[in-house]
PDB file of N, CA and C in Angstrom:
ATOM      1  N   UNK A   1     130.208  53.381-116.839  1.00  0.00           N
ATOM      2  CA  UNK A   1     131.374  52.677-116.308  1.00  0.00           C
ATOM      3  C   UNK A   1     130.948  51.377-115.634  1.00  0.00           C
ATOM      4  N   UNK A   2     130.162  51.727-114.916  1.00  0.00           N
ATOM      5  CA  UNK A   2     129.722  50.348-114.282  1.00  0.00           C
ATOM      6  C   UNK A   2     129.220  49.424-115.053  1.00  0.00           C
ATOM      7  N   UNK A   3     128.272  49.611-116.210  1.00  0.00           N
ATOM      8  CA  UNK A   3     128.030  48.685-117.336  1.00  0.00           C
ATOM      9  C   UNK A   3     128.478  47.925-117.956  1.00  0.00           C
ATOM     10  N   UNK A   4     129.667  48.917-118.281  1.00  0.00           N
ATOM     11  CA  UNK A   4     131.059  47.708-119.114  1.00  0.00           C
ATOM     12  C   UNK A   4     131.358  47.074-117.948  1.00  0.00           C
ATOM     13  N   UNK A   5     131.938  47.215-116.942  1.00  0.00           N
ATOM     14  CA  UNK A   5     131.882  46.448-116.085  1.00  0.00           C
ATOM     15  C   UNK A   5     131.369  45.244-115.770  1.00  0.00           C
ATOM     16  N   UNK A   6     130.388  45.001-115.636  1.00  0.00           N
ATOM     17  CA  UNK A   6     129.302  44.319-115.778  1.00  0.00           C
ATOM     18  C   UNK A   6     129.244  43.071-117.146  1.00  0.00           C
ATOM     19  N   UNK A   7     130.003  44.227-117.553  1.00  0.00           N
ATOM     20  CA  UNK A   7     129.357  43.497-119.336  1.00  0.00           C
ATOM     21  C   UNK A   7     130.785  42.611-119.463  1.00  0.00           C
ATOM     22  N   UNK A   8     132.040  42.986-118.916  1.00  0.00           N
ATOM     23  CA  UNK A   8     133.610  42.377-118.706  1.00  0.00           C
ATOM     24  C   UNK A   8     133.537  41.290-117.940  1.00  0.00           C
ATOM     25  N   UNK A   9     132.493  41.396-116.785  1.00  0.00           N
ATOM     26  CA  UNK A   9     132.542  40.153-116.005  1.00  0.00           C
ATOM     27  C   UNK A   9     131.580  39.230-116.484  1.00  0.00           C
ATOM     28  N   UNK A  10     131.010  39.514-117.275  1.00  0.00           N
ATOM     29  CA  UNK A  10     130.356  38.545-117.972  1.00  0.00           C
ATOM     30  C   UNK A  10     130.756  37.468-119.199  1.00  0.00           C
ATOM     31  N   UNK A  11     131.560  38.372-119.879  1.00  0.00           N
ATOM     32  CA  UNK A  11     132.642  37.768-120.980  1.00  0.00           C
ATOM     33  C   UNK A  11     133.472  36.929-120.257  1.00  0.00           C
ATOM     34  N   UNK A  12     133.920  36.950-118.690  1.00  0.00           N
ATOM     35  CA  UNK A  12     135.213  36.360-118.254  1.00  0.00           C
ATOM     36  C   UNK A  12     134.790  35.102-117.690  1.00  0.00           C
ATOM     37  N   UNK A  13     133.347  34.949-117.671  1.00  0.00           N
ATOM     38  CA  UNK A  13     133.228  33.385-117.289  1.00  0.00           C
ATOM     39  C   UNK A  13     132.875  32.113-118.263  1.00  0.00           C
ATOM     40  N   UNK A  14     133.283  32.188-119.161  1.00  0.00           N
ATOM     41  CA  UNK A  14     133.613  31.006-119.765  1.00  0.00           C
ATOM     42  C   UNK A  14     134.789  31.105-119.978  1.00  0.00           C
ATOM     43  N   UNK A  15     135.848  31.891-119.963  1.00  0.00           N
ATOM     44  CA  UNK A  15     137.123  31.610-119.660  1.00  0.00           C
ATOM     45  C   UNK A  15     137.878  31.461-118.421  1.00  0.00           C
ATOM     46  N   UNK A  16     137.265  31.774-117.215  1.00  0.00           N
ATOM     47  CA  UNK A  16     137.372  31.195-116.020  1.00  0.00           C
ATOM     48  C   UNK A  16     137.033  29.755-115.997  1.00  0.00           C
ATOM     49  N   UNK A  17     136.217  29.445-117.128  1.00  0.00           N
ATOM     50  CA  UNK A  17     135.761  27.687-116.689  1.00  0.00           C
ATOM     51  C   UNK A  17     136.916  27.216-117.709  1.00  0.00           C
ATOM     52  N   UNK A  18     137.006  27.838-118.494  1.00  0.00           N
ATOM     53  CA  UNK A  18     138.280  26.703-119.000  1.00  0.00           C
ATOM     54  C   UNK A  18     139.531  26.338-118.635  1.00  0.00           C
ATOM     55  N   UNK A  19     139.741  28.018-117.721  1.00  0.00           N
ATOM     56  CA  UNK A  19     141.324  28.143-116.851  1.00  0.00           C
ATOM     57  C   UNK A  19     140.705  26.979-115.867  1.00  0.00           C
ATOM     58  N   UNK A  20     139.478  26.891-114.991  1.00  0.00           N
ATOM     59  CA  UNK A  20     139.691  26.028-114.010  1.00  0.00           C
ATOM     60  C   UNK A  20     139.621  24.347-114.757  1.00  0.00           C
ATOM     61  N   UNK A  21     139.427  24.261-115.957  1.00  0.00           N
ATOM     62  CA  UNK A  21     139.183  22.917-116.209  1.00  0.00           C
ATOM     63  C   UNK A  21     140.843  22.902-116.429  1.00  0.00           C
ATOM     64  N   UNK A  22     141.559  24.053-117.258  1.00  0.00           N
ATOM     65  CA  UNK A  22     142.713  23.618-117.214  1.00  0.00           C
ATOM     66  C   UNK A  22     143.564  23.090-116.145  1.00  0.00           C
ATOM     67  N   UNK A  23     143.230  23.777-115.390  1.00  0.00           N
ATOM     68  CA  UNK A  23     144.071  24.162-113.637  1.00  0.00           C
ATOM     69  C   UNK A  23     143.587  22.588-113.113  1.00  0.00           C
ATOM     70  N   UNK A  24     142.683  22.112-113.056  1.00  0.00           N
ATOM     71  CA  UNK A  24     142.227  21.111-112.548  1.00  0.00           C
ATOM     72  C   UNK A  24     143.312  19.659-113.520  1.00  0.00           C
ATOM     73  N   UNK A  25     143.240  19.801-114.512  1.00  0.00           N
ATOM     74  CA  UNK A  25     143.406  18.911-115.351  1.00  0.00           C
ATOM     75  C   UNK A  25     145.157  18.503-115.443  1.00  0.00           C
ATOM     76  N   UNK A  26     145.814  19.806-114.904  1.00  0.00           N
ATOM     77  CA  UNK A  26     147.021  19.781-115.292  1.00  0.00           C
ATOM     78  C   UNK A  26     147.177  19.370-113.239  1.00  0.00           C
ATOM     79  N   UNK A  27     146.483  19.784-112.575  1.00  0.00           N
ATOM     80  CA  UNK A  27     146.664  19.396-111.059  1.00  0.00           C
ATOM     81  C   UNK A  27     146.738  18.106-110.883  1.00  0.00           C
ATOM     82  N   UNK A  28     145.706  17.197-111.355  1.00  0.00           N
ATOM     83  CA  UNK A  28     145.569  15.708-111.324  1.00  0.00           C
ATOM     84  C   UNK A  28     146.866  15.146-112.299  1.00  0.00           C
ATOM     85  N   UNK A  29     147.099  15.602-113.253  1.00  0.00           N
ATOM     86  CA  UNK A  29     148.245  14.934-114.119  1.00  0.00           C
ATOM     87  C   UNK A  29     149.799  15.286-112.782  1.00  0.00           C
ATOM     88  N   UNK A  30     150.019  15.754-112.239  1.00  0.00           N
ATOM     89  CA  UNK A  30     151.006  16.476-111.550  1.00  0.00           C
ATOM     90  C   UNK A  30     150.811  15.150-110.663  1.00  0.00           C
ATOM     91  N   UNK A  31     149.267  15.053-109.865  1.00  0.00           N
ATOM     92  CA  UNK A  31     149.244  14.377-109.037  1.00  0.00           C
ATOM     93  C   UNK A  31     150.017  12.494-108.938  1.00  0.00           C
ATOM     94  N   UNK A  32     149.194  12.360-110.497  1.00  0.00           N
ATOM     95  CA  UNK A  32     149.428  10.866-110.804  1.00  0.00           C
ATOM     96  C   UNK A  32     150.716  10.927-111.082  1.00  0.00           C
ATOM     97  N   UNK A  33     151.471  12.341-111.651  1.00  0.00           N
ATOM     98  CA  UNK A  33     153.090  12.075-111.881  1.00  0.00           C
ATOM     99  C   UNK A  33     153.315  11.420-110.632  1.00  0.00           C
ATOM    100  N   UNK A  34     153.396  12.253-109.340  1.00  0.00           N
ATOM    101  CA  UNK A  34     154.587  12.276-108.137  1.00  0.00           C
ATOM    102  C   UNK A  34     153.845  10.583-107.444  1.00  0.00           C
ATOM    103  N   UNK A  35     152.789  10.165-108.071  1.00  0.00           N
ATOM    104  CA  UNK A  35     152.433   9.026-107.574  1.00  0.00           C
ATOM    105  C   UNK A  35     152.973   7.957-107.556  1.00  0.00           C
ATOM    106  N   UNK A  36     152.709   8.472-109.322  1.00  0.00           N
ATOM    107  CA  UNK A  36     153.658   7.019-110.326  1.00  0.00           C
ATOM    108  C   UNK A  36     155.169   6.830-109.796  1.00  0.00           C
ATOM    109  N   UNK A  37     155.858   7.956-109.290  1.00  0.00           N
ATOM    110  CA  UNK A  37     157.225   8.340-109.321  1.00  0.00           C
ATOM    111  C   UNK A  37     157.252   7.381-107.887  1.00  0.00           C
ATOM    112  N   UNK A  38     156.030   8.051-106.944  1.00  0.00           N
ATOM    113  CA  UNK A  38     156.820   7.422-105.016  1.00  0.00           C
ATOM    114  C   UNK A  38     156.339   5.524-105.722  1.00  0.00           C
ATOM    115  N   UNK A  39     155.382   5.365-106.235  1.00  0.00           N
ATOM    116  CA  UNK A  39     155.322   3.630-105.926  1.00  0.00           C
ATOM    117  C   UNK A  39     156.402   3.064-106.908  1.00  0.00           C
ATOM    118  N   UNK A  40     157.281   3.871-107.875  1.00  0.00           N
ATOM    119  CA  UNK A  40     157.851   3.596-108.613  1.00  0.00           C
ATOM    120  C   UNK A  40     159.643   3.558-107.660  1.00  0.00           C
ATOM    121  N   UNK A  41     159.345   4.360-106.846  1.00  0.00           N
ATOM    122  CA  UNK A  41     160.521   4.273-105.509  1.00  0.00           C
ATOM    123  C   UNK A  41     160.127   2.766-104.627  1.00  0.00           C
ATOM    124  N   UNK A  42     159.275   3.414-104.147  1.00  0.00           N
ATOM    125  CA  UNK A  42     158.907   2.172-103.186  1.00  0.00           C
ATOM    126  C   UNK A  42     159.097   0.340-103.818  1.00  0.00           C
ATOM    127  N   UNK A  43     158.585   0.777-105.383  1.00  0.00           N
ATOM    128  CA  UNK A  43     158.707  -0.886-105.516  1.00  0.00           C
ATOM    129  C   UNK A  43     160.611  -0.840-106.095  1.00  0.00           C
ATOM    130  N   UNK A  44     161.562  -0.231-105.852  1.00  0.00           N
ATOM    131  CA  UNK A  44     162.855  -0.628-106.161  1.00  0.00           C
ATOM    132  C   UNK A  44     163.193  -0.366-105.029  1.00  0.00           C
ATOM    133  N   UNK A  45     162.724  -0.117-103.595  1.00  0.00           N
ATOM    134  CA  UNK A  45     163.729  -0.428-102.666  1.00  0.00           C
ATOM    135  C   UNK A  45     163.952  -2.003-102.442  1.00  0.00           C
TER     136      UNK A  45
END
């Protein structure tokens, strides 16, 4: 039991690096949205 174990958490880290490259990738796009959006306020007041 503990082996597979072992052997499961081993399989799950290269898909942990892609969830975090995703997670990261889709965080910064979110970011530059609400960016684009406030200087896109700011320059029509």
């Amino acid at each position: 039991m503990k082996h597979k174990h072992a052997k499961t958490k081993v399989e799950k880290e290269p898909a942990l690096k892609g969830t975090l490259a995703s997670v990261l990738f889709l965080g910064f796009f979110l970011i530059f949205t609400w960016v684009s959006v406030y200087f896109l306020f700011l320059n029509r007041l």
